[in-house]
Protein backbone atom coordinates (compact mmCIF):
# COMPACT_ATOMS: atom_id res chain seq x y z
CA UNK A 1 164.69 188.91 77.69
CA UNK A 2 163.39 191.30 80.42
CA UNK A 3 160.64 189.76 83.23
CA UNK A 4 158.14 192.12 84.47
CA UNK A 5 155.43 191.52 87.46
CA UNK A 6 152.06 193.34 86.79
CA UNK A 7 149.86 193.75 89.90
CA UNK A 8 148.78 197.72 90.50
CA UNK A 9 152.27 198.65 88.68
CA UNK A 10 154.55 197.28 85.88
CA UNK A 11 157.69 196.56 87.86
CA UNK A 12 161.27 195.28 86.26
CA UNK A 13 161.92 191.98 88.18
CA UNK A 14 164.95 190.78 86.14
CA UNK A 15 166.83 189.88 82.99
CA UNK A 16 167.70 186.71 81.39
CA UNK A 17 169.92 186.88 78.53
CA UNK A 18 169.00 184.56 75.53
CA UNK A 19 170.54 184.60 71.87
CA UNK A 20 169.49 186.88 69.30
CA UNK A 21 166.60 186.69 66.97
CA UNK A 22 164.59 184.65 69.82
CA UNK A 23 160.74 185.19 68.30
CA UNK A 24 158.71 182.68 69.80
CA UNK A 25 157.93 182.79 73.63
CA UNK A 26 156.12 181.15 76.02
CA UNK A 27 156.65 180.06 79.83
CA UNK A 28 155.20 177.38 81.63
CA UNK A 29 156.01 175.85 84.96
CA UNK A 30 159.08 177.73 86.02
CA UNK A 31 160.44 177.43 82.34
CA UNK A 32 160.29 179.35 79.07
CA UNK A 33 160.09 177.90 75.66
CA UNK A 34 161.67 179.81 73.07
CA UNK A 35 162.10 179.89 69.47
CA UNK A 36 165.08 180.80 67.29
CA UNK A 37 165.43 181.52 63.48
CA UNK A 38 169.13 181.56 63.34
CA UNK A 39 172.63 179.08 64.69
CA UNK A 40 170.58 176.93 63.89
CA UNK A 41 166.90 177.44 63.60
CA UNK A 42 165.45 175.47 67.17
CA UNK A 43 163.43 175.61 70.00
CA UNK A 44 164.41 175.74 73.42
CA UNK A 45 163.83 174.77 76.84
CA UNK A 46 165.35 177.21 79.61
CA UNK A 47 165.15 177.96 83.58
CA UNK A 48 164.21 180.95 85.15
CA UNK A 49 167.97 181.41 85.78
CA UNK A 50 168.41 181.79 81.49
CA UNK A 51 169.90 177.73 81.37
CA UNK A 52 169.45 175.87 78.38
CA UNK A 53 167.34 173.13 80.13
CA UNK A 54 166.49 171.21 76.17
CA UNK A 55 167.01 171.94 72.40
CA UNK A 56 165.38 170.82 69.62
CA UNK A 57 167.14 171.48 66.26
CA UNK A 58 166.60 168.40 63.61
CA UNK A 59 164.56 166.05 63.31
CA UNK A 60 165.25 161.97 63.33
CA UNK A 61 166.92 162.00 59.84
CA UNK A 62 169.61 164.80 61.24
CA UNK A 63 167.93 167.59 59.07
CA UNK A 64 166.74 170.74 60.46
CA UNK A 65 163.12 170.56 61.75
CA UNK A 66 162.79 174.09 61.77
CA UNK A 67 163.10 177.44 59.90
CA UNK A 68 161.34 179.78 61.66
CA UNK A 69 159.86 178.73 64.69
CA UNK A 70 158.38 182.04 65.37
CA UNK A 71 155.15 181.06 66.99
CA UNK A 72 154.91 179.15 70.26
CA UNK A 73 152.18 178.30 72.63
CA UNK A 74 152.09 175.42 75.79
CA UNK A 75 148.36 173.87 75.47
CA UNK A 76 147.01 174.12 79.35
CA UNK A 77 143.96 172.93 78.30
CA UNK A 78 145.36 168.73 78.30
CA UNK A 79 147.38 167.49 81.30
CA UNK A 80 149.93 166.51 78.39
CA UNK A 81 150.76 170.67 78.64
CA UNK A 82 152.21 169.82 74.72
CA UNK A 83 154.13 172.80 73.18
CA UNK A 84 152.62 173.68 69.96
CA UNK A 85 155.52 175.43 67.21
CA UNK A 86 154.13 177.14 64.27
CA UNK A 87 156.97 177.48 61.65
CA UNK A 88 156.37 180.23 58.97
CA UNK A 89 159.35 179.04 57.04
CA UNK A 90 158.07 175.56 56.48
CA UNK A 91 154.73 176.18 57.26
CA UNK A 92 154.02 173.55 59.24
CA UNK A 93 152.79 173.13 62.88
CA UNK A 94 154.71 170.72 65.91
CA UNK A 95 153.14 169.17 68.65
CA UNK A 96 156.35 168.43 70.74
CA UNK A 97 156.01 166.89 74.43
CA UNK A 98 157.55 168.91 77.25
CA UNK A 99 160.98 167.45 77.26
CA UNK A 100 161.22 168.94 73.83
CA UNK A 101 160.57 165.44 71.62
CA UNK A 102 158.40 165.37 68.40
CA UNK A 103 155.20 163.72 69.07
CA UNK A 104 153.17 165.34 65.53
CA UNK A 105 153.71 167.29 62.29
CA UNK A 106 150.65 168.69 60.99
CA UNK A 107 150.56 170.18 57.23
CA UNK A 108 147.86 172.72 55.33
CA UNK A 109 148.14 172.29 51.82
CA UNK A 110 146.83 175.69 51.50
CA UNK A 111 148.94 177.59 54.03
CA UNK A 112 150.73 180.61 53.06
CA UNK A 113 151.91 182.24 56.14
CA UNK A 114 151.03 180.10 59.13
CA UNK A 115 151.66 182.59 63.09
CA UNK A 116 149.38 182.70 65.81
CA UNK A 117 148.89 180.15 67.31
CA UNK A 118 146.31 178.31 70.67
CA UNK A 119 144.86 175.40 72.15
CA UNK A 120 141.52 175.97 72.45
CA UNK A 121 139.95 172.86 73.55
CA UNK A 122 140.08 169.55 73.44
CA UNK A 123 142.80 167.90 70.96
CA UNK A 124 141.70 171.47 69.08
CA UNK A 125 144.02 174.13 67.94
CA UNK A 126 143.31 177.58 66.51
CA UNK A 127 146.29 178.54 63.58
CA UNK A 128 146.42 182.31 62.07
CA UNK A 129 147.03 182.33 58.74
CA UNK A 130 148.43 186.01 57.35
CA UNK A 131 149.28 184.50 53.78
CA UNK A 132 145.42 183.22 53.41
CA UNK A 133 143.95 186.07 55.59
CA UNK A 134 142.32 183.39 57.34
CA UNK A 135 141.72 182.05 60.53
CA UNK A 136 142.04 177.92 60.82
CA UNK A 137 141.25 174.92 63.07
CA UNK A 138 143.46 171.85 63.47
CA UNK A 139 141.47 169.04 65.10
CA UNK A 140 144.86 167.16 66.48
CA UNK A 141 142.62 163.83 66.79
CA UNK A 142 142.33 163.93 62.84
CA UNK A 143 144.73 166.30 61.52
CA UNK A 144 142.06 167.96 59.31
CA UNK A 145 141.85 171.46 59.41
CA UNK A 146 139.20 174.14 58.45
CA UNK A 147 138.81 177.09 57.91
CA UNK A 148 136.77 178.87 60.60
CA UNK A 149 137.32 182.77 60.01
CA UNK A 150 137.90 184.17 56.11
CA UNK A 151 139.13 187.28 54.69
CA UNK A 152 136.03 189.14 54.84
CA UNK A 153 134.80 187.74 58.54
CA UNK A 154 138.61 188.38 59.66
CA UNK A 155 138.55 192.29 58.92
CA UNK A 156 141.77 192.34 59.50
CA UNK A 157 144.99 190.53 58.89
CA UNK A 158 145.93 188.27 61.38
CA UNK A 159 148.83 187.89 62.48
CA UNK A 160 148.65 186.38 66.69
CA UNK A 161 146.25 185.31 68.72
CA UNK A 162 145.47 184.74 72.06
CA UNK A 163 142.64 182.10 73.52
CA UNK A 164 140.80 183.14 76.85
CA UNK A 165 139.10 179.60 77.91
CA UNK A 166 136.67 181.28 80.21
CA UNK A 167 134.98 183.48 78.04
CA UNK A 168 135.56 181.75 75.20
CA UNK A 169 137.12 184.50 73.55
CA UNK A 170 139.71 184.64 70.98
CA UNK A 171 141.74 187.64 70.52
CA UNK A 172 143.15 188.40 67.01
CA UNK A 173 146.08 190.44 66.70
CA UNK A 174 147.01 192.52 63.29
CA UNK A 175 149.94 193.56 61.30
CA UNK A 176 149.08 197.16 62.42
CA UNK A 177 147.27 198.56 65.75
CA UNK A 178 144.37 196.29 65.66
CA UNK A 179 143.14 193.64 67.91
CA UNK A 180 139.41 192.41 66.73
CA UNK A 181 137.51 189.95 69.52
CA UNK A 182 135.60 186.65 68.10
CA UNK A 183 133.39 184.00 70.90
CA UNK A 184 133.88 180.52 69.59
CA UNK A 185 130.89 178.45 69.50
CA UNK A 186 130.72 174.75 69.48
C-alpha cells in the first residue's frame, strides 16, 4: 500500500506493506481498515507503521464471516465511528465496532452483487448494488432496506460510492469511466 499527501502536489510519503489481494480500504484515526479475500477471507485493523493492530476472520460459531470483504467504509457521521463491510461473496453487510467485534448482520433478499458502500446519516447507510443495477438504503434502526435509485434513474452501473455530508452529494462510481452525481433529499 503506497501513502500519498495531496496539497498543491501529489507527493509519495511512504509504503506500508500489507498481504495480497487487500480490496477494501479505509483509514480512520491513525489506522487503516482493510479487507482481504484470501488466507483467510478477514478484515483488518493496522497502524500507520503496517502492524496488524485486530483481525476479524469467523464469526462466534468458528466459521468464516467473510468471503469477500471488498467494500469498507468507517461511518463519521455517529460518535460510534462503526466500520461498515460489504461482502460480495455472501452478500451481506457488517456493522462491526472499532475494535473489530460484530455488532450487526444485515441481509437483502434481493441482492445480487452488493459494493459501494456509506453512512449517510443517521443510523442510515447507502449500499450499491451492481447485480440489481440499483442503488439501496439500509435504515440500521430497522434493518429494512429500499430501494432509492433503479436501473433506469442509475444510468449507469454502479459499482462505489462516495457520500459528501455537506453538500449532500453522493458520488456513484461505474464499471467503466463514469462517475454520475445524485443530492439526497430527506
Amino acid at each position: 500500500m503506497q501513502v500519498f499527501r495531496v496539497k498543491d502536489a501529489i507527493i509519495h510519503v511512504k509504503d506500508i506493506e500489507v498481504e495480497g489481494w487487500c480490496t477494501g480500504l479505509d483509514y480512520f484515526q491513525g489506522r487503516w481498515i482493510t479487507g482481504y479475500r484470501i488466507s483467510p477471507p478477514r478484515v483488518e485493523m493496522v497502524s500507520e507503521e503496517g502492524d496488524i493492530l485486530h483481525t476479524l476472520t469467523t464469526n462466534s460459531s468458528g466459521e468464516d464471516l467473510f468471503e469477500r470483504p471488498d467494500y469498507i467504509h468507517v461511518d463519521n457521521t455517529t460518535d460510534n465511528h462503526n466500520i461498515l463491510v460489504s461482502d460480495r461473496g455472501k452478500k451481506k453487510v457488517y456493522i462491526l465496532n472499532i475494535e473489530l467485534q460484530l455488532l450487526h448482520t444485515f441481509t437483502l433478499p434481493t441482492f445480487r452483487d452488493p459494493r459501494g458502500l456509506a453512512a449517510v446519516g443517521e443510523g442510515q447507510v447507502l449500499v450499491t448494488d451492481r447485480g440489481t443495477i440499483t442503488l439501496q438504503l439500509l435504515d440500521l434502526t430497522t434493518g429494512r432496506w429500499r430501494a432509492v435509485l433503479r436501473k433506469e434513474e442509475l444510468q449507469l452501473v454502479p459499482n462505489s460510492l462516495v457520500y459528501n455530508p455537506a453538500t449532500k452529494c453522493v458520488f456513484v462510481g461505474g464499471g467503466e469511466d463514469e462517475v454520475m452525481m445524485y443530492t439526497l433529499s430527506k
